[in-house]
Structure formats: C-alpha cells, structure tokens
Protein backbone atom coordinates (compact mmCIF):
# COMPACT_ATOMS: atom_id res chain seq x y z
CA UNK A 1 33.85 32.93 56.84
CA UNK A 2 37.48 32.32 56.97
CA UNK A 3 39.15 30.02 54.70
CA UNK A 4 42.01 29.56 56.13
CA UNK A 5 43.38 27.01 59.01
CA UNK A 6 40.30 27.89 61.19
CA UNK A 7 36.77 28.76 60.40
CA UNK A 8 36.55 32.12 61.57
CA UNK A 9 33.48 34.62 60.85
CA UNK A 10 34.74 38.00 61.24
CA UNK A 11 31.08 39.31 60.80
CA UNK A 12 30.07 37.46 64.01
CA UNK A 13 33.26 38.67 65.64
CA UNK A 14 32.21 42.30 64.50
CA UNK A 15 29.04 41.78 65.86
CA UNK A 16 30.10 40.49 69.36
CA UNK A 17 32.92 43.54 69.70
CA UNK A 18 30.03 46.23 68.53
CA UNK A 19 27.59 44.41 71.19
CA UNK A 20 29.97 44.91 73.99
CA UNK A 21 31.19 47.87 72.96
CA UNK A 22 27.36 49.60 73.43
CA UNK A 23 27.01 47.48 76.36
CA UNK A 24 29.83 48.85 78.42
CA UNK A 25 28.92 52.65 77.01
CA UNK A 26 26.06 51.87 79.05
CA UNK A 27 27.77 50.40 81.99
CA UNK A 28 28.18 53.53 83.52
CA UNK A 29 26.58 55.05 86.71
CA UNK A 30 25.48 58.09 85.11
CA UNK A 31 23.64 55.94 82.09
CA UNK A 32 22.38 53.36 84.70
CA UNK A 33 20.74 56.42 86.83
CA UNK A 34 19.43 58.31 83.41
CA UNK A 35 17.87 54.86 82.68
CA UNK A 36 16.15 54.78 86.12
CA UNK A 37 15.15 58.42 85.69
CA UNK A 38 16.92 59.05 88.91
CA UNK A 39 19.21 62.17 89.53
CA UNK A 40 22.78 61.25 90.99
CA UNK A 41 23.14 60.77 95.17
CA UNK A 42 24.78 64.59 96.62
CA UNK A 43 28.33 64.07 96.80
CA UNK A 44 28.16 63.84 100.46
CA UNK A 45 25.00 62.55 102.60
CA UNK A 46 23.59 65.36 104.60
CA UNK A 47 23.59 64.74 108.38
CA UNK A 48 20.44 66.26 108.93
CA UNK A 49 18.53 63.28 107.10
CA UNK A 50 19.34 61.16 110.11
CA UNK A 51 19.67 64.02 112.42
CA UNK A 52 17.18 62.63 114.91
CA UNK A 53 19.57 59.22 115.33
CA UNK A 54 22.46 59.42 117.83
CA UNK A 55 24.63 57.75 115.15
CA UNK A 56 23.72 59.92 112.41
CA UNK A 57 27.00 61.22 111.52
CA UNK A 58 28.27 57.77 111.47
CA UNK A 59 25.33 56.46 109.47
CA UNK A 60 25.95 59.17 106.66
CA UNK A 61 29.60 58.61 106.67
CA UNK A 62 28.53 54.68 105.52
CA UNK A 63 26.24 55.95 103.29
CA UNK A 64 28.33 57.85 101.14
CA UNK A 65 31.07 54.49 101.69
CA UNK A 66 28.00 52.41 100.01
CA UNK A 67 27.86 54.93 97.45
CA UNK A 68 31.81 55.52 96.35
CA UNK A 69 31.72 51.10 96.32
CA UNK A 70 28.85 50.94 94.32
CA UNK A 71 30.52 53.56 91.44
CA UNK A 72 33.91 51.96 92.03
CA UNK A 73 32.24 47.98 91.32
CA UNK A 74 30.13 49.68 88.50
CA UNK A 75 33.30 51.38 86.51
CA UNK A 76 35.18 48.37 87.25
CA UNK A 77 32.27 46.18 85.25
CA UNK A 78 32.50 49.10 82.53
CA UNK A 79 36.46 48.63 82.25
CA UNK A 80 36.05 44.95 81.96
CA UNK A 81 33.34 45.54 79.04
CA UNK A 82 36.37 47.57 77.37
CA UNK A 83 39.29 45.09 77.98
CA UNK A 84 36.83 42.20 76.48
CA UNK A 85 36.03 44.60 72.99
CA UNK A 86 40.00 45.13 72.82
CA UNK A 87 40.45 41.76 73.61
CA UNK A 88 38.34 40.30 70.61
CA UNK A 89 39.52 42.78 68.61
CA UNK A 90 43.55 41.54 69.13
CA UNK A 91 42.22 38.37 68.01
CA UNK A 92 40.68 39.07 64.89
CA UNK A 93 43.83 40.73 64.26
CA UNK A 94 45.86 38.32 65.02
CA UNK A 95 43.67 35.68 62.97
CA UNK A 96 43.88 37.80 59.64
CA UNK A 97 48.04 38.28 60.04
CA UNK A 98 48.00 34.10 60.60
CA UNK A 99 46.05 33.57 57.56
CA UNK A 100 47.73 35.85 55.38
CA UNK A 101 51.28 34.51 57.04
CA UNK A 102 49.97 30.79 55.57
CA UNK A 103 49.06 31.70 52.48
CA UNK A 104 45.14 31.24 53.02
C-alpha cells in the first residue's frame, strides 16, 4: 500500500489490469467459438441452405449481416477490455510520478 497522499495498492491494481488483460484475450470470436467447440460460420452463407424459400438469397444475405454485427460488437467489447488495462495502467503511473513529485 501506498504511503503517500492516497492509499493506493498497486498489487490490487496489478491484479485488476492482469484480470482484464486475460479477459479481453478471450474476448475474441475465434476464442469464444474454440470455447463452444464450434468451427467458425463460412465466410458467406450458401444459398442452397434455404434454396427451397423464394427469399433465400435475401435470407442468406441477412445471415451473413447477423454474422459481420455479431464479430464487429464482439471486437468492439475486446477493444474496450484493452482501453480499460491501458487505462489502469496510466493511472498507476501517474500515481507513482505524484508520490514521488511530493516527496512520499
């Protein structure tokens, strides 16, 4: 613990950074689908699935939409993971050059 103008532990601020920092290296499609023991989606829905539906082409075409949103939301979540780890990480930095600035 800190003994400077604010309590700090660094160890729990280690901690939370390491936490989030395996979190969000498993915030990723790929690791959520190894996980679930599923292989990825084809990169584009094949139009013979639905080939006995009038609006088959049309139903694939969402399909793969559903798809490309559901990567894009996950790597957003995984990005956010990352800013958060950098984020606690300025601030232990900043903490230790304040202390050392006051003399603590």
């Amino acid at each position: 613990m800190s003994q400077g103008l604010v309590g700090v532990s660094y160890k729990a601020l280690d901690e939370c950074r390491t936490q989030i920092n395996i979190a969000a290296k498993k915030f990723s499609v790929d690791e959520i689908l190894k996980i679930g023991q599923r292989p990825p989606p084809a990169e584009q829905t094949d139009v013979n699935l639905f080939a006995k539906l009038d609006v088959a082409r049309e139903l694939t075409t969402q399909v793969d939409a559903i798809w490309v949103a559901v990567r894009v939301e996950i790597d957003s979540g995984q990005l956010k993971l990352e800013s958060v780890e950098r984020a606690l990480d300025d601030v232990e930095t900043n903490l230790r050059k304040a202390e050392t600035a006051s003399g603590a």
